[in-house]
C-alpha atoms as a PDB file:
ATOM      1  CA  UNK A   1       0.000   0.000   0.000  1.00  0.00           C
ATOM      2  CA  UNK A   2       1.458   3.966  -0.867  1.00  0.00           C
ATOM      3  CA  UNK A   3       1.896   5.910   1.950  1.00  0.00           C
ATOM      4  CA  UNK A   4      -0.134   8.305   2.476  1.00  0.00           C
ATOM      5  CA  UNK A   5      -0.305  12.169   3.986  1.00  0.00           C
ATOM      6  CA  UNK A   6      -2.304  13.240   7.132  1.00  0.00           C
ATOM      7  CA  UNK A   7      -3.320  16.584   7.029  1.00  0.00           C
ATOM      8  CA  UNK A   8      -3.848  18.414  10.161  1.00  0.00           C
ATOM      9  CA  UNK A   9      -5.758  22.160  10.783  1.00  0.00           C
ATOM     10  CA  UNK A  10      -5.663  24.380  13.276  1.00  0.00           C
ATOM     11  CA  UNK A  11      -8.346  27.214  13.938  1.00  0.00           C
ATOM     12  CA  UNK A  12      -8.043  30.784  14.421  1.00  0.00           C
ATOM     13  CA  UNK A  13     -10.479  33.720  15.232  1.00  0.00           C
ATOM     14  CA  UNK A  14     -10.985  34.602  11.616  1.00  0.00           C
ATOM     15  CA  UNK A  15     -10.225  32.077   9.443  1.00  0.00           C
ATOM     16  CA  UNK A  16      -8.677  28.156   9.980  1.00  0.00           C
ATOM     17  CA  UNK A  17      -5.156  28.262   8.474  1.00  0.00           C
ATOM     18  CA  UNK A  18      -4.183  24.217   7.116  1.00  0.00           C
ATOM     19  CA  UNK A  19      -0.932  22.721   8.111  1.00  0.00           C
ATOM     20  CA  UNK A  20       1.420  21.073   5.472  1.00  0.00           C
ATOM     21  CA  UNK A  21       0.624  17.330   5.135  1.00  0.00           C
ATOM     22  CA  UNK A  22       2.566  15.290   7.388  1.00  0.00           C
ATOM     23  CA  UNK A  23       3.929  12.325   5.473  1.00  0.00           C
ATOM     24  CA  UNK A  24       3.090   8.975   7.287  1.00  0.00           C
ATOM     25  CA  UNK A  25       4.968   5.660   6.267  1.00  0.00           C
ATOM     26  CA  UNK A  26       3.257   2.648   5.268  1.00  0.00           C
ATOM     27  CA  UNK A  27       3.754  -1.058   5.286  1.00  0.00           C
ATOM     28  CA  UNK A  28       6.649  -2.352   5.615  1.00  0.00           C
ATOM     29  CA  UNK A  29       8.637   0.822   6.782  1.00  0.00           C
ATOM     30  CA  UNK A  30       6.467   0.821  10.073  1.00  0.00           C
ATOM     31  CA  UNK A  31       7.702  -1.981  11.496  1.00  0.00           C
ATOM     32  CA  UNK A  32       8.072  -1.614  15.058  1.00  0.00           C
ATOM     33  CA  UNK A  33      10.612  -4.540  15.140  1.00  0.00           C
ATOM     34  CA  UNK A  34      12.670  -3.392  12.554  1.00  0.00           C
ATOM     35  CA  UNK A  35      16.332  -2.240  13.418  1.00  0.00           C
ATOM     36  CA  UNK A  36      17.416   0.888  12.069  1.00  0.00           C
ATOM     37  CA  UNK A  37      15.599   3.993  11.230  1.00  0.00           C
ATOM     38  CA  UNK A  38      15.795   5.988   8.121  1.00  0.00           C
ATOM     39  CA  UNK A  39      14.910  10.323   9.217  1.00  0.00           C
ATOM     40  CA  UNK A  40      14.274  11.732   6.055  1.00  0.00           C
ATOM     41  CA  UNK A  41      15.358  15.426   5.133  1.00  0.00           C
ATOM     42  CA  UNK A  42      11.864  16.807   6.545  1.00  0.00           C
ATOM     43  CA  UNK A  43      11.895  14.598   9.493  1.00  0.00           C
ATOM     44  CA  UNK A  44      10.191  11.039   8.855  1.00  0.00           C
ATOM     45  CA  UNK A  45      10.964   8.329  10.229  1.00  0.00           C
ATOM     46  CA  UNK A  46      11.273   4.947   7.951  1.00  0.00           C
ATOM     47  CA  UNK A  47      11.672   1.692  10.009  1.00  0.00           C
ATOM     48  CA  UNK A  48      14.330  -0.673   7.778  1.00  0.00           C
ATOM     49  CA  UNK A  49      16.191  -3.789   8.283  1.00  0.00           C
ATOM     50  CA  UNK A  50      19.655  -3.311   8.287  1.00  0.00           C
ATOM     51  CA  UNK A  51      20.327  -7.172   6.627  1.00  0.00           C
ATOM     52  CA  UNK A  52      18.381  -5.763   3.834  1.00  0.00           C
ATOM     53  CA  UNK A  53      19.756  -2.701   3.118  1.00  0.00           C
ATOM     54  CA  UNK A  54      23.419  -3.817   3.676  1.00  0.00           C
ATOM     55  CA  UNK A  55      22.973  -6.489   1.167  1.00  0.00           C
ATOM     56  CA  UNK A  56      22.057  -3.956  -1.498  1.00  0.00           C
ATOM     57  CA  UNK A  57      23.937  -1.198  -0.750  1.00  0.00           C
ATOM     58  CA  UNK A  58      28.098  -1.303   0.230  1.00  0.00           C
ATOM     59  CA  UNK A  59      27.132   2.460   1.453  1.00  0.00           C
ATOM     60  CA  UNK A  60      24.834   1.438   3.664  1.00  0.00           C
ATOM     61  CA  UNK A  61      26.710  -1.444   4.804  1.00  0.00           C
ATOM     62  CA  UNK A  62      29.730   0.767   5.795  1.00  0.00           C
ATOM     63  CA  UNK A  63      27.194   3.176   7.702  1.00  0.00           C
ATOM     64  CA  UNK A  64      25.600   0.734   9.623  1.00  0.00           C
ATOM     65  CA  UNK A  65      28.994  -0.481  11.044  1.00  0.00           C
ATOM     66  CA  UNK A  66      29.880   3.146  12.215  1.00  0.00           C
ATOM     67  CA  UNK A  67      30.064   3.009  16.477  1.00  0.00           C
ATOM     68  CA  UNK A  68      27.018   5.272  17.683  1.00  0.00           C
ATOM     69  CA  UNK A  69      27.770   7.885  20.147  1.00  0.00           C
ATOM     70  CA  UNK A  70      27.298   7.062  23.837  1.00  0.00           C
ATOM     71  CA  UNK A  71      23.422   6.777  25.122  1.00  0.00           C
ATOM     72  CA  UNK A  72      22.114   6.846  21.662  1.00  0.00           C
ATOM     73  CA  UNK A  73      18.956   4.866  21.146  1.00  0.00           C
ATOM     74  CA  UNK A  74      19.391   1.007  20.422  1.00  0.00           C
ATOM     75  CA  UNK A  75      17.830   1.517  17.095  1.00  0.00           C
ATOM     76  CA  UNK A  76      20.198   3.744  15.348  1.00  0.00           C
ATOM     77  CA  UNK A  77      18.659   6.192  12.637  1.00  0.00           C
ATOM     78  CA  UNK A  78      20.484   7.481   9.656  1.00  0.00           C
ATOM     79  CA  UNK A  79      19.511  10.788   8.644  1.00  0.00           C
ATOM     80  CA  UNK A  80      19.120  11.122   4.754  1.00  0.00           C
ATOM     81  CA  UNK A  81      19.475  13.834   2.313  1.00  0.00           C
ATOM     82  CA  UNK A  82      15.966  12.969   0.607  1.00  0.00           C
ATOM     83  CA  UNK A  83      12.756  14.495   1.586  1.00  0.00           C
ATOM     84  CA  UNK A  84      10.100  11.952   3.202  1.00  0.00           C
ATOM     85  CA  UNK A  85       8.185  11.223  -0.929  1.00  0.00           C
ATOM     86  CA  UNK A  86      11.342  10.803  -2.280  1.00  0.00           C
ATOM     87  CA  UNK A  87      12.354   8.517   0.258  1.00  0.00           C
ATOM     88  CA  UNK A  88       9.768   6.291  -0.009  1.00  0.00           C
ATOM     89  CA  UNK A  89       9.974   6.164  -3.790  1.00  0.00           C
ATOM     90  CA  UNK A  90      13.570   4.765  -3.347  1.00  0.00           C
ATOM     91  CA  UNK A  91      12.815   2.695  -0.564  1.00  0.00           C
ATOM     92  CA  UNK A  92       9.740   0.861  -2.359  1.00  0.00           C
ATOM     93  CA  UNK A  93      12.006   0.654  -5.830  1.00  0.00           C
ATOM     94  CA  UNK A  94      14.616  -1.545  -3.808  1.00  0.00           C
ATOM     95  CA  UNK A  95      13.184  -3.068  -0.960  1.00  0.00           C
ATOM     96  CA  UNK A  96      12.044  -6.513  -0.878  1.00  0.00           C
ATOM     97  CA  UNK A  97       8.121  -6.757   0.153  1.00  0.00           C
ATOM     98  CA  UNK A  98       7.860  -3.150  -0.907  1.00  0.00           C
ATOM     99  CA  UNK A  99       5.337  -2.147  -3.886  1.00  0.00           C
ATOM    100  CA  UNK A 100       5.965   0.763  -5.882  1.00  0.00           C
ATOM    101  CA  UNK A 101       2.417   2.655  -6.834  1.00  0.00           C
ATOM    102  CA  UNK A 102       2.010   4.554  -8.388  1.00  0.00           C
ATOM    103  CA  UNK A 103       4.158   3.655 -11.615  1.00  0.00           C
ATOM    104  CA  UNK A 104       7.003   6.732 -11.596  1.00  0.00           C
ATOM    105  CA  UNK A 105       7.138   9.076 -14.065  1.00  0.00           C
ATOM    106  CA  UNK A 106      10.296   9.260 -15.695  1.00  0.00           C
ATOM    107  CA  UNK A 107      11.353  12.114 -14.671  1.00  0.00           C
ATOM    108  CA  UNK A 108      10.676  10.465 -10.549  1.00  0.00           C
ATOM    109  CA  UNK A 109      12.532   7.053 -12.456  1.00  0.00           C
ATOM    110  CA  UNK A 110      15.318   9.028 -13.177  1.00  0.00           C
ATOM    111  CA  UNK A 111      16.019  10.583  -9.874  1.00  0.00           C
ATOM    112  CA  UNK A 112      15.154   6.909  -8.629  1.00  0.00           C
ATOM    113  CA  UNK A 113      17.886   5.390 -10.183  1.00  0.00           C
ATOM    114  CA  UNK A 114      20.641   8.318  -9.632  1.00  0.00           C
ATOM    115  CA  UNK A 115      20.206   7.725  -5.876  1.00  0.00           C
ATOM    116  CA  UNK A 116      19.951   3.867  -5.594  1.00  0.00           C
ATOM    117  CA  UNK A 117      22.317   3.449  -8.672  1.00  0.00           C
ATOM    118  CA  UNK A 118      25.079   6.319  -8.340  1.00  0.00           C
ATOM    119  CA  UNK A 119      24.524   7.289  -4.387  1.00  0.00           C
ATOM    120  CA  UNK A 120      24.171   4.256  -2.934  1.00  0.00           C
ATOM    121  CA  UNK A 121      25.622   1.861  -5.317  1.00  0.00           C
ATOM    122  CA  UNK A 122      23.272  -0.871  -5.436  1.00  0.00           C
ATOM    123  CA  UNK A 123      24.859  -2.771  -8.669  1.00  0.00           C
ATOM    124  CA  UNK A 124      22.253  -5.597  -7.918  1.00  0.00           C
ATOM    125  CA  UNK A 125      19.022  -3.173  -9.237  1.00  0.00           C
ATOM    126  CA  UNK A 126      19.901  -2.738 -12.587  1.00  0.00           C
ATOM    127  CA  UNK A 127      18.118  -5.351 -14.393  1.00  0.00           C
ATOM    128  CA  UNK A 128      14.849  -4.237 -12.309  1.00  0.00           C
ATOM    129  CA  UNK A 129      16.076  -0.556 -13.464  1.00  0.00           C
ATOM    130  CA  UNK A 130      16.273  -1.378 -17.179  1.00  0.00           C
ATOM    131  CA  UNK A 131      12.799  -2.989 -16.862  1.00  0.00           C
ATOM    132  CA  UNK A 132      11.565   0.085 -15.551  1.00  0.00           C
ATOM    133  CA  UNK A 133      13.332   2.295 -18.275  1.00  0.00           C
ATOM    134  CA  UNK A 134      13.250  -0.114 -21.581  1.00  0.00           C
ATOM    135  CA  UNK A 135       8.805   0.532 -20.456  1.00  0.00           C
ATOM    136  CA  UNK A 136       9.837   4.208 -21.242  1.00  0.00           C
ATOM    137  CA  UNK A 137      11.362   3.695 -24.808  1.00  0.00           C
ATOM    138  CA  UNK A 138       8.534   3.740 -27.306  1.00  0.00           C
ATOM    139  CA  UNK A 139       6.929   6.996 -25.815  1.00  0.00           C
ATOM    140  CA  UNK A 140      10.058   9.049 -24.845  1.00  0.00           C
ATOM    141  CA  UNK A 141      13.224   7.845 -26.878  1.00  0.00           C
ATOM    142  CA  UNK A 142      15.353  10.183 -26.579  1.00  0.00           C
ATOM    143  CA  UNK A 143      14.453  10.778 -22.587  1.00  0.00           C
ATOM    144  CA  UNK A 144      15.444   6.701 -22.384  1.00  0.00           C
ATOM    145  CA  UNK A 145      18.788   7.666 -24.302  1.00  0.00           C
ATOM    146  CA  UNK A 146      19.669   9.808 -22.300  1.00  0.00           C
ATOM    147  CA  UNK A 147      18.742   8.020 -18.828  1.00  0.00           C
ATOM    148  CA  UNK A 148      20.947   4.884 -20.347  1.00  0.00           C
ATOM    149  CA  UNK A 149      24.117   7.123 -21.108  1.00  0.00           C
ATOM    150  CA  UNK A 150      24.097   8.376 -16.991  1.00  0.00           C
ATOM    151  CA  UNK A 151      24.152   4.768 -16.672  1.00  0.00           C
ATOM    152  CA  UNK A 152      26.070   3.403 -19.348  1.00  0.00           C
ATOM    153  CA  UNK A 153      23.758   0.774 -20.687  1.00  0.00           C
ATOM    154  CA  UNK A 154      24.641   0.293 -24.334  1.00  0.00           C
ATOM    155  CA  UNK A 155      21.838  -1.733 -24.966  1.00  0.00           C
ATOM    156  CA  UNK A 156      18.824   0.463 -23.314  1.00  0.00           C
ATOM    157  CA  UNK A 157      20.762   3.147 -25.191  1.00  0.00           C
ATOM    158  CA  UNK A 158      20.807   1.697 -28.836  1.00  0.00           C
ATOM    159  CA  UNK A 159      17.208   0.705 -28.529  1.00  0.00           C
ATOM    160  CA  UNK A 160      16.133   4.360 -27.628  1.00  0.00           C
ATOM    161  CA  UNK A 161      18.417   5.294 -30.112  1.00  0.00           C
ATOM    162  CA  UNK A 162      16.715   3.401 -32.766  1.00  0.00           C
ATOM    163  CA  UNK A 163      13.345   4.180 -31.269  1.00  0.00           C
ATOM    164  CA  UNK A 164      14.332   8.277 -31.992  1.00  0.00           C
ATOM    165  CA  UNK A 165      14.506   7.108 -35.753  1.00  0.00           C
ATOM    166  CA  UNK A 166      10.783   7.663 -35.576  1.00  0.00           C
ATOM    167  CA  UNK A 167      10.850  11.044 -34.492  1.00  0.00           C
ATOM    168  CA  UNK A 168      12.090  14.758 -36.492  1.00  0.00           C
ATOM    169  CA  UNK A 169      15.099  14.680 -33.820  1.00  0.00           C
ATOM    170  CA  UNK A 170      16.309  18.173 -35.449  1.00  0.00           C
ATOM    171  CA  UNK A 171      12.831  19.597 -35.112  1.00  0.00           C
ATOM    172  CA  UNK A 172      11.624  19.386 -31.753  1.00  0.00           C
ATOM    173  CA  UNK A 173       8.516  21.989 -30.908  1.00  0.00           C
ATOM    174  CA  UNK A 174       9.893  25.201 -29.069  1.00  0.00           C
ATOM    175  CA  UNK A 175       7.909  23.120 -26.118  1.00  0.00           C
ATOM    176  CA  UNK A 176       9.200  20.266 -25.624  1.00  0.00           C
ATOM    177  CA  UNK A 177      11.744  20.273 -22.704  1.00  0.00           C
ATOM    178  CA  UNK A 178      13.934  16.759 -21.940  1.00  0.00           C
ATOM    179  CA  UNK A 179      15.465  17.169 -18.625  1.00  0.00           C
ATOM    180  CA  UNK A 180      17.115  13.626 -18.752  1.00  0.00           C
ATOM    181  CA  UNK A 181      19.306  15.901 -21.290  1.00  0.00           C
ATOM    182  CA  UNK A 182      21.171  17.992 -18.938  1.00  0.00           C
ATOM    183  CA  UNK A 183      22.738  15.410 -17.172  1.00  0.00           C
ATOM    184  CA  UNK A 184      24.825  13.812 -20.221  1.00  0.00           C
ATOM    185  CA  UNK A 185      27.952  14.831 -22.004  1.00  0.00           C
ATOM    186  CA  UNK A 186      26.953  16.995 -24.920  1.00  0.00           C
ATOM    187  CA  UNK A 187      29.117  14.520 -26.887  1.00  0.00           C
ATOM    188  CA  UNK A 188      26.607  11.890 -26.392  1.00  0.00           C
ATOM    189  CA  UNK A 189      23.366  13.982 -27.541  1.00  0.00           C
ATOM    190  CA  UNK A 190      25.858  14.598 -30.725  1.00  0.00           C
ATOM    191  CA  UNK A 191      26.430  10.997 -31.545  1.00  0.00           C
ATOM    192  CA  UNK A 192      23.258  10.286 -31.402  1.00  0.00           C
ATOM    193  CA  UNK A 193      22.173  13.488 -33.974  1.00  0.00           C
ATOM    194  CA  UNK A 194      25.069  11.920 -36.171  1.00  0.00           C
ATOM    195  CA  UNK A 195      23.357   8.417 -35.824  1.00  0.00           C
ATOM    196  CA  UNK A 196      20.168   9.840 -37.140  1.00  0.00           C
ATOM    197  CA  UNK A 197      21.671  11.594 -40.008  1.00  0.00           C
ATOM    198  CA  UNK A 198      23.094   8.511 -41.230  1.00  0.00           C
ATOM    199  CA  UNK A 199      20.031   6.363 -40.824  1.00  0.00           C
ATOM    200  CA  UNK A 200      17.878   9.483 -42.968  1.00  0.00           C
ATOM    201  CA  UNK A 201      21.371   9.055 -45.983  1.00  0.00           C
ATOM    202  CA  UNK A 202      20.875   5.402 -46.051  1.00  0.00           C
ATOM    203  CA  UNK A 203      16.979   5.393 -46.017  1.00  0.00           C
ATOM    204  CA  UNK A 204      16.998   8.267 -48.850  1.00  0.00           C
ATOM    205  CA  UNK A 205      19.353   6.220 -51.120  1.00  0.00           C
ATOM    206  CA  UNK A 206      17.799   3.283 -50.699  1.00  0.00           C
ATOM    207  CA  UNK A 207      14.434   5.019 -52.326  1.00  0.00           C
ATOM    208  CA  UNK A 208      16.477   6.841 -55.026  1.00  0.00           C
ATOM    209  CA  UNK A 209      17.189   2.858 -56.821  1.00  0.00           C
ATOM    210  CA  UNK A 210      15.482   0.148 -56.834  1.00  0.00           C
ATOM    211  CA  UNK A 211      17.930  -2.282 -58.016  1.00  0.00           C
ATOM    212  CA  UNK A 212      17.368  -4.284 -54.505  1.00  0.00           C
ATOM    213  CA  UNK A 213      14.195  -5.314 -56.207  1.00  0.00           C
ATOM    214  CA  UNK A 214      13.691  -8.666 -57.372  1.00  0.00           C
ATOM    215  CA  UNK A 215      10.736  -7.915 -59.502  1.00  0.00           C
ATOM    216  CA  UNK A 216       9.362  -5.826 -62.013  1.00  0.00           C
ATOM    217  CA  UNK A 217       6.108  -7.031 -62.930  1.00  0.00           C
ATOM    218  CA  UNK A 218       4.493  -3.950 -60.996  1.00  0.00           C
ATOM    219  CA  UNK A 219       1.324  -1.913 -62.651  1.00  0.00           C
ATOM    220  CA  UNK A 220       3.836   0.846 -62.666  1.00  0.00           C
ATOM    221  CA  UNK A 221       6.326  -0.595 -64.333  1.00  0.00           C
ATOM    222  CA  UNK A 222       3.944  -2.617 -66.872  1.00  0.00           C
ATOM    223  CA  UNK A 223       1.673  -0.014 -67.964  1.00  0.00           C
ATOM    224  CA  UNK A 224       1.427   0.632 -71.907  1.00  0.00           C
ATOM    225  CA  UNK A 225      -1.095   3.196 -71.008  1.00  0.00           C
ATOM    226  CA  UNK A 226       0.021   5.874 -73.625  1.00  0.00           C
ATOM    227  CA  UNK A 227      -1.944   8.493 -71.547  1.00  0.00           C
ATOM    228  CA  UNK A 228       0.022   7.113 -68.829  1.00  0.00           C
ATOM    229  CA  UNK A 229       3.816   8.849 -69.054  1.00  0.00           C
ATOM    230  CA  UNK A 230       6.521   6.817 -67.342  1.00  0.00           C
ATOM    231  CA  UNK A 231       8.948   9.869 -65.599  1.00  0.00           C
ATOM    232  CA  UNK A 232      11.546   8.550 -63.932  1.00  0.00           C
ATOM    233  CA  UNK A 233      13.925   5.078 -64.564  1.00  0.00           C
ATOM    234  CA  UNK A 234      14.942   3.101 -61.937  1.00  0.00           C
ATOM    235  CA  UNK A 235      17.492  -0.346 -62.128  1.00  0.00           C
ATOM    236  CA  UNK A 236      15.755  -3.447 -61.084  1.00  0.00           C
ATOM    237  CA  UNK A 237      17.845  -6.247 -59.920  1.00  0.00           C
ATOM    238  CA  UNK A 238      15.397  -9.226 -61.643  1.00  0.00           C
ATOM    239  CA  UNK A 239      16.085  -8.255 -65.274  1.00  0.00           C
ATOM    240  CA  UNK A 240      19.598  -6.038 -65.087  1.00  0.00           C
ATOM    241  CA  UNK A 241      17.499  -3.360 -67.168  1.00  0.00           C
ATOM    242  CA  UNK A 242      16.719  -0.163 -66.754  1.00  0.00           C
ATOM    243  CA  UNK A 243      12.633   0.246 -66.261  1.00  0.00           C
ATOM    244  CA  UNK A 244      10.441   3.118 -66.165  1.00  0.00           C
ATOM    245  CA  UNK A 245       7.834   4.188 -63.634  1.00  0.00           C
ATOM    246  CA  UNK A 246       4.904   5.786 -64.356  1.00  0.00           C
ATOM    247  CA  UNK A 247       4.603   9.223 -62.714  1.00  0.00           C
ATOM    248  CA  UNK A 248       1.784   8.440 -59.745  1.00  0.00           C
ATOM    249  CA  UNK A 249       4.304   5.597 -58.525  1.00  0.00           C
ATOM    250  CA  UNK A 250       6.868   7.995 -58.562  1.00  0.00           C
ATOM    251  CA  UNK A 251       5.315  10.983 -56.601  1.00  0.00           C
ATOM    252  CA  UNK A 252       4.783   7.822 -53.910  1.00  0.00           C
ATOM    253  CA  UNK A 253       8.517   7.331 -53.802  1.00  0.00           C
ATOM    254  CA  UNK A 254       9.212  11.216 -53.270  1.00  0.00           C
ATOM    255  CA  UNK A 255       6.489  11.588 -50.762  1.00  0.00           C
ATOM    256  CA  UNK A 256       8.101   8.860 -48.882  1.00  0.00           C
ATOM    257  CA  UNK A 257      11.830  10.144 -49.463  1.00  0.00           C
ATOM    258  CA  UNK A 258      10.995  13.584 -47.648  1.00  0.00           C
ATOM    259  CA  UNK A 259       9.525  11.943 -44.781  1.00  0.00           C
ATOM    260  CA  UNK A 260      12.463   9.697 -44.321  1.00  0.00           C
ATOM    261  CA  UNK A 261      14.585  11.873 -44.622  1.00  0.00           C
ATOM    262  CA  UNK A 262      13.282  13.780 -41.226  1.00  0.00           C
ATOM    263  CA  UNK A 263      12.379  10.696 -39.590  1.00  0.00           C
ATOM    264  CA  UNK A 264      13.795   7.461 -40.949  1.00  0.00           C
ATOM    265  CA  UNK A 265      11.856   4.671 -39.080  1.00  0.00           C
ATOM    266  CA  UNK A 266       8.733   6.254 -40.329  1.00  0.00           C
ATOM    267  CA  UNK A 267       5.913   3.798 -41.863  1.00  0.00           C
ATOM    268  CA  UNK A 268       6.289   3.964 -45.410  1.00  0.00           C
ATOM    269  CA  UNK A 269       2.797   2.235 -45.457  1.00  0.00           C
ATOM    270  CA  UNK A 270       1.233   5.283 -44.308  1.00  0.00           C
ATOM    271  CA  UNK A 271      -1.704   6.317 -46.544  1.00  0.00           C
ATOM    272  CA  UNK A 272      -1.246   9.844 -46.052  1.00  0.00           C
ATOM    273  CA  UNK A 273       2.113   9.072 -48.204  1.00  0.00           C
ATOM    274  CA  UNK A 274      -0.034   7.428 -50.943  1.00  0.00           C
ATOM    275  CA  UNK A 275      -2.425  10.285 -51.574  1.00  0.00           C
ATOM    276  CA  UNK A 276      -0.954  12.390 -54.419  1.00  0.00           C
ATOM    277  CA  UNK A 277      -0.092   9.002 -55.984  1.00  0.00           C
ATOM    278  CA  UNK A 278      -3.806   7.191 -55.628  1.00  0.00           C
ATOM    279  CA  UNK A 279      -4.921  10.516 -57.030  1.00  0.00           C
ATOM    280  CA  UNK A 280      -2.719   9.763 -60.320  1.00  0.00           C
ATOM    281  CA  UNK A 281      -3.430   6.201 -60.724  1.00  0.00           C
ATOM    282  CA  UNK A 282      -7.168   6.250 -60.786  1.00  0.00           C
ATOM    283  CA  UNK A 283      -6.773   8.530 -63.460  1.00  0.00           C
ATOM    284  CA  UNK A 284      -5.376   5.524 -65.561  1.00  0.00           C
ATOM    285  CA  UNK A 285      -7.785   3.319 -67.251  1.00  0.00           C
ATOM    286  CA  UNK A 286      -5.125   0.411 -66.369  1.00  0.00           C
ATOM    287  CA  UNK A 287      -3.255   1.430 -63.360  1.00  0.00           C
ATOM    288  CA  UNK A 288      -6.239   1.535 -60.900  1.00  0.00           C
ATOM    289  CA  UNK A 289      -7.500  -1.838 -61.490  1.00  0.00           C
ATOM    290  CA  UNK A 290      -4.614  -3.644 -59.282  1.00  0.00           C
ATOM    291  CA  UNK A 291      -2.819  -0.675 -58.598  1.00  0.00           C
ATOM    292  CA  UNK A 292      -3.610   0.394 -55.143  1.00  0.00           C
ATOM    293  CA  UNK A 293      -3.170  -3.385 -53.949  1.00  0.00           C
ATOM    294  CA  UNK A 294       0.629  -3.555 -55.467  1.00  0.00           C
ATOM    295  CA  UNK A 295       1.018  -0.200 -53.887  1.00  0.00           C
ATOM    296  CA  UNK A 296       0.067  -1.223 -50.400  1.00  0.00           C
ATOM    297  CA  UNK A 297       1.993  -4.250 -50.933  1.00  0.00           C
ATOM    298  CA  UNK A 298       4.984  -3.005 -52.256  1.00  0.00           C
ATOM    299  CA  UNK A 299       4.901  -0.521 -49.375  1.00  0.00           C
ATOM    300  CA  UNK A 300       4.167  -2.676 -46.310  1.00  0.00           C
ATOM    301  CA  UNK A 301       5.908  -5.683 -47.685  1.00  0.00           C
ATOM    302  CA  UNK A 302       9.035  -4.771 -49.732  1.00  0.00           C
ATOM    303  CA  UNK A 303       9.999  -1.503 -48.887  1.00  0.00           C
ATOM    304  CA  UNK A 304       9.743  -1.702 -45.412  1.00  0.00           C
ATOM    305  CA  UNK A 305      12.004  -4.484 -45.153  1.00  0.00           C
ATOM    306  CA  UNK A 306      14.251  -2.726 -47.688  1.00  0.00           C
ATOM    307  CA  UNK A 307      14.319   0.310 -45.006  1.00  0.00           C
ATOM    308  CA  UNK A 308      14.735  -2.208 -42.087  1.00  0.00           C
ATOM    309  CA  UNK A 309      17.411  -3.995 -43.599  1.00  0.00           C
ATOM    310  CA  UNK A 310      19.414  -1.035 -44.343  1.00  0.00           C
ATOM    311  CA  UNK A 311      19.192   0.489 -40.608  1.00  0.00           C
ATOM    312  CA  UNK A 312      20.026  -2.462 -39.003  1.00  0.00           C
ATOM    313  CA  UNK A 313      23.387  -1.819 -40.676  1.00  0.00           C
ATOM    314  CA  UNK A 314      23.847   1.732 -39.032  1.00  0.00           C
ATOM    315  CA  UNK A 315      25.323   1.208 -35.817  1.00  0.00           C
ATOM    316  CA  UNK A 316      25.188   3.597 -32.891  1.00  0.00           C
ATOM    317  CA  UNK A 317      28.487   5.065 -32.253  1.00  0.00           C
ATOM    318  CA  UNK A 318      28.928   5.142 -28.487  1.00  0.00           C
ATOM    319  CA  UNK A 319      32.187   5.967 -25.820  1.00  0.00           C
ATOM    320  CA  UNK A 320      30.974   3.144 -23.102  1.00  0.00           C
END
């Protein structure tokens, strides 16, 4: 169960003035058997087992075997930097029996992991502290990188990294604020803008040929359509020849080159890519009879995994 706040009041002639919550600890740091206390920064006591916090932490370990001061209580308390929520954040994040709830943010993740991680050095965390972040790395990439370079995790780092591939990472709204970003090298948040260029080159080339393709038996490529005007050639692997695409196919291929240009792990399925071009082939006696359905395929099934295949190649150039 969270803990949760007590609020007191006290009353006055004119008006009853309310008294800053009081922060009372839950199960299990109000154990009255346990053997050390924890005093927070605004004065709350959490009840801890010192075999359970010296097994996780070397810091605490070495604290707990400092001699206490003549007549101090049997119980010894330790009196921490962090305020009584913070506190109990940490606390719940490590300790066995302990639930964490609400989920953090990761803002409250982050300052989670610098104290258990970095303060108090508890090495045996970090695969619970991945779980936690990796959760993060769909919905705020570049947050995650950034989080995993404090930490040096290569892995949570490449997967954000890769994850950013589906965002404008030169573009960000005037708005949009990542903390996690102030607390890493500028040299990182550089590698990874350098990783994202080269991922947008390699997508962007791979749409300029098509000689990866192994067939040309397209609408595009097939229409005799006079009315029809191929525009543009493209090299197909299958035949070694040069074939020419009509024009709707080709706005398709630009549409998609812009957008992968700014974000490279965009879907290239995405109809709002196809519009310009549908708009072309229906004009086409013989294009918009299987048209649309080689589009869509050609899209979701063979240019996708063209794009995959090349950024899988791209490797993220890290210093850890």
């Amino acid at each position: 169960m969270a803990s949760q706040p007590r609020t007191s009041t006290v009353s006055s002639k004119s008006s009853k003035a309310t008294l800053k919550p009081h922060f009372i600890p839950q199960s299990p740091f109000d154990d009255t058997d346990a053997d050390a206390i924890l005093t927070s920064s605004d004065g709350v006591d959490f009840r801890v087992y010192r075999v359970i916090l010296s097994l996780l932490s070397p810091i605490f370990k070495d604290l707990f075997r400092l001699p206490q001061p003549p007549g101090s209580p049997q119980v010894p308390s330790i009196h921490m930097a962090e305020n009584a929520v913070t506190l109990d954040r940490v606390l719940r994040f490590c300790y066995p029996g302990a639930e964490l709830n609400p989920q953090p943010t990761l803002d409250q993740l982050r300052q989670i992991l610098e104290i258990c991680l970095l303060k108090y050095d508890m090495q045996s965390m970090i695969p619970t502290a991945k779980k936690y972040v990796t959760a993060f790395a769909t919905t705020n990439p570049i947050a995650v990188f950034a989080i995993a370079c404090c930490h040096e995790w290569k892995d949570i780092a490449s997967v954000s990294a890769r994850n950013s591939l589906q965002l404008p990472i030169r573009s960000f709204d005037s708005r949009t604020v990542i903390k996690e970003l102030e607390f890493i090298p500028a040299s990182h948040y550089d590698r990874l803008l350098r990783y994202h260029a080269t991922c947008s080159a390699v997508c962007v080339a791979a749409t300029q040929t098509l000689e990866w393709l192994d067939s040309t038996q397209q609408t595009w490529f097939t229409c005799r359509n006079p009315k029809c005007i191929p525009t543009q050639s493209f090299r197909c692997i299958a035949d070694r020849e040069v074939c020419y695409a009509r024009n709707w196919f080709v706005s398709y291929m630009k549409e998609v080159r812009k957008t992968l240009k700014v974000r490279p792990a965009a879907r290239v399925d995405d109809p709002a890519l196809m519009v310009d071009a549908l708009i072309g082939m229906v004009k086409c006696s013989t294009c918009r009879g299987d048209g649309f359905e080689e589009l869509q395929w050609f899209a979701t099934i063979s240019l996708a995994s063209r794009i995959a295949t090349v950024l899988e190649k791209v490797k993220l150039d890290l210093p850890f």
